[in-house]
C-alpha atoms as a PDB file:
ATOM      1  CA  UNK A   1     -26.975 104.220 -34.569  1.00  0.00           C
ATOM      2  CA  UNK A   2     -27.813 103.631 -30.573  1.00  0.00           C
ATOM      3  CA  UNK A   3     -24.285 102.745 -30.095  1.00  0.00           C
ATOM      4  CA  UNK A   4     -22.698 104.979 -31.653  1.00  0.00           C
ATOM      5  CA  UNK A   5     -25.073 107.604 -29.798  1.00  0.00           C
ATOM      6  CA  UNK A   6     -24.010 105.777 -26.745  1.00  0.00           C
ATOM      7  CA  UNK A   7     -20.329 105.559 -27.191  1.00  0.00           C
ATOM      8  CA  UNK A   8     -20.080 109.107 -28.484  1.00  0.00           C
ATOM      9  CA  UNK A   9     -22.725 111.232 -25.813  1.00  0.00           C
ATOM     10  CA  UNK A  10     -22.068 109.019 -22.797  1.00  0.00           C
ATOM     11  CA  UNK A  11     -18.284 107.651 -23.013  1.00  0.00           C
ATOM     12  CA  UNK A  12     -17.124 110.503 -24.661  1.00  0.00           C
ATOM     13  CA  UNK A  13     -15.741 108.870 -28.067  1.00  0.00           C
ATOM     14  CA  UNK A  14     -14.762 110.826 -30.832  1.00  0.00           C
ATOM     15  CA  UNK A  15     -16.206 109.356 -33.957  1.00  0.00           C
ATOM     16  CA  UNK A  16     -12.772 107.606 -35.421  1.00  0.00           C
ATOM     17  CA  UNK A  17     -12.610 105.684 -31.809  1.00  0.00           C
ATOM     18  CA  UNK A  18     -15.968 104.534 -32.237  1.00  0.00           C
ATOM     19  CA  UNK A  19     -15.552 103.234 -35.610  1.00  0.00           C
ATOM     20  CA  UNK A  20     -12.814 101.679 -34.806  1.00  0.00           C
ATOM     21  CA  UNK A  21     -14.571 100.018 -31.554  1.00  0.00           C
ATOM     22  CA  UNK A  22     -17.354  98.626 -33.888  1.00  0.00           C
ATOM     23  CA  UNK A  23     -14.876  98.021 -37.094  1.00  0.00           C
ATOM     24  CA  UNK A  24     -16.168 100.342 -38.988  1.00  0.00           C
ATOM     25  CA  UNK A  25     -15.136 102.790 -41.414  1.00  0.00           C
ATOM     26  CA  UNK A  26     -15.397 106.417 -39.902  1.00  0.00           C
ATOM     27  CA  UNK A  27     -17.472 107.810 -42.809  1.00  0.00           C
ATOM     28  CA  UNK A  28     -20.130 105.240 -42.155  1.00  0.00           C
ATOM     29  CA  UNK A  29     -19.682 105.744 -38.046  1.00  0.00           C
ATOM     30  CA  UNK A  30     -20.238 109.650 -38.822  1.00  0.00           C
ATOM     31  CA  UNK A  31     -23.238 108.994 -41.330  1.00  0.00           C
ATOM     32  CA  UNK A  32     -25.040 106.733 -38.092  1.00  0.00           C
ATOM     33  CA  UNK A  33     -24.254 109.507 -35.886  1.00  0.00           C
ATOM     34  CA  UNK A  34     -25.738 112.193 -38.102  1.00  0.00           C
ATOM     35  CA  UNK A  35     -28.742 109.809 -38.549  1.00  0.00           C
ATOM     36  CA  UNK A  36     -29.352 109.197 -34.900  1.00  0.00           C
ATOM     37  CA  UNK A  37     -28.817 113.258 -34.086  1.00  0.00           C
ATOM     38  CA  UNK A  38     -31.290 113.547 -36.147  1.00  0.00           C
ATOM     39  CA  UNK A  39     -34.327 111.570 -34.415  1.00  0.00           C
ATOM     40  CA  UNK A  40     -33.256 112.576 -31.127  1.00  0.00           C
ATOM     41  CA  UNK A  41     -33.789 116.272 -32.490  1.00  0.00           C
ATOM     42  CA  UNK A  42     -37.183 114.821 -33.553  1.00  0.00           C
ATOM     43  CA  UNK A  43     -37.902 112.599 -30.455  1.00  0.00           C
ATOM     44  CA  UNK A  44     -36.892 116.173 -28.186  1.00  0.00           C
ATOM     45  CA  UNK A  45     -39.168 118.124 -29.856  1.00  0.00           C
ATOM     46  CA  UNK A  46     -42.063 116.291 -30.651  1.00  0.00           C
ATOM     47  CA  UNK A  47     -41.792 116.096 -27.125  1.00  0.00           C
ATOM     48  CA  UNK A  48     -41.819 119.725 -26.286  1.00  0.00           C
ATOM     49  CA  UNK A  49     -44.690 120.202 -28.434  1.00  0.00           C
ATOM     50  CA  UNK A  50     -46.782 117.327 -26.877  1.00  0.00           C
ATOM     51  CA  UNK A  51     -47.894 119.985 -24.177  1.00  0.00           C
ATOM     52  CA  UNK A  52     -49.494 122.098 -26.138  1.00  0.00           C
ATOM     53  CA  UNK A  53     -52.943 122.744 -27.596  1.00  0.00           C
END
């Protein structure tokens, strides 16, 4: 999931180049990227919250 994060956020892959780049199907590339959207979301806002009371 970090790569893909990586490869799509920072290099600017599209999700069938990065599957490809890791030989992997693009269904399973899209399923890690969904996955690791999702705890960043998390990560981000637990991390707003922590300042509060």
């Amino acid at each position: 999931m970090a790569q893909v994060a990586e490869l799509h956020v920072f290099a600017g892959l599209d999700l069938a180049e990065i599957g490809a780049l890791l030989e992997q199907s693009e269904r399973t590339t899209r399923r890690d990227w969904h996955k690791a959207r999702g705890l960043l979301a998390l990560a981000l806002e637990t991390l707003g919250h922590a300042g509060e009371p």
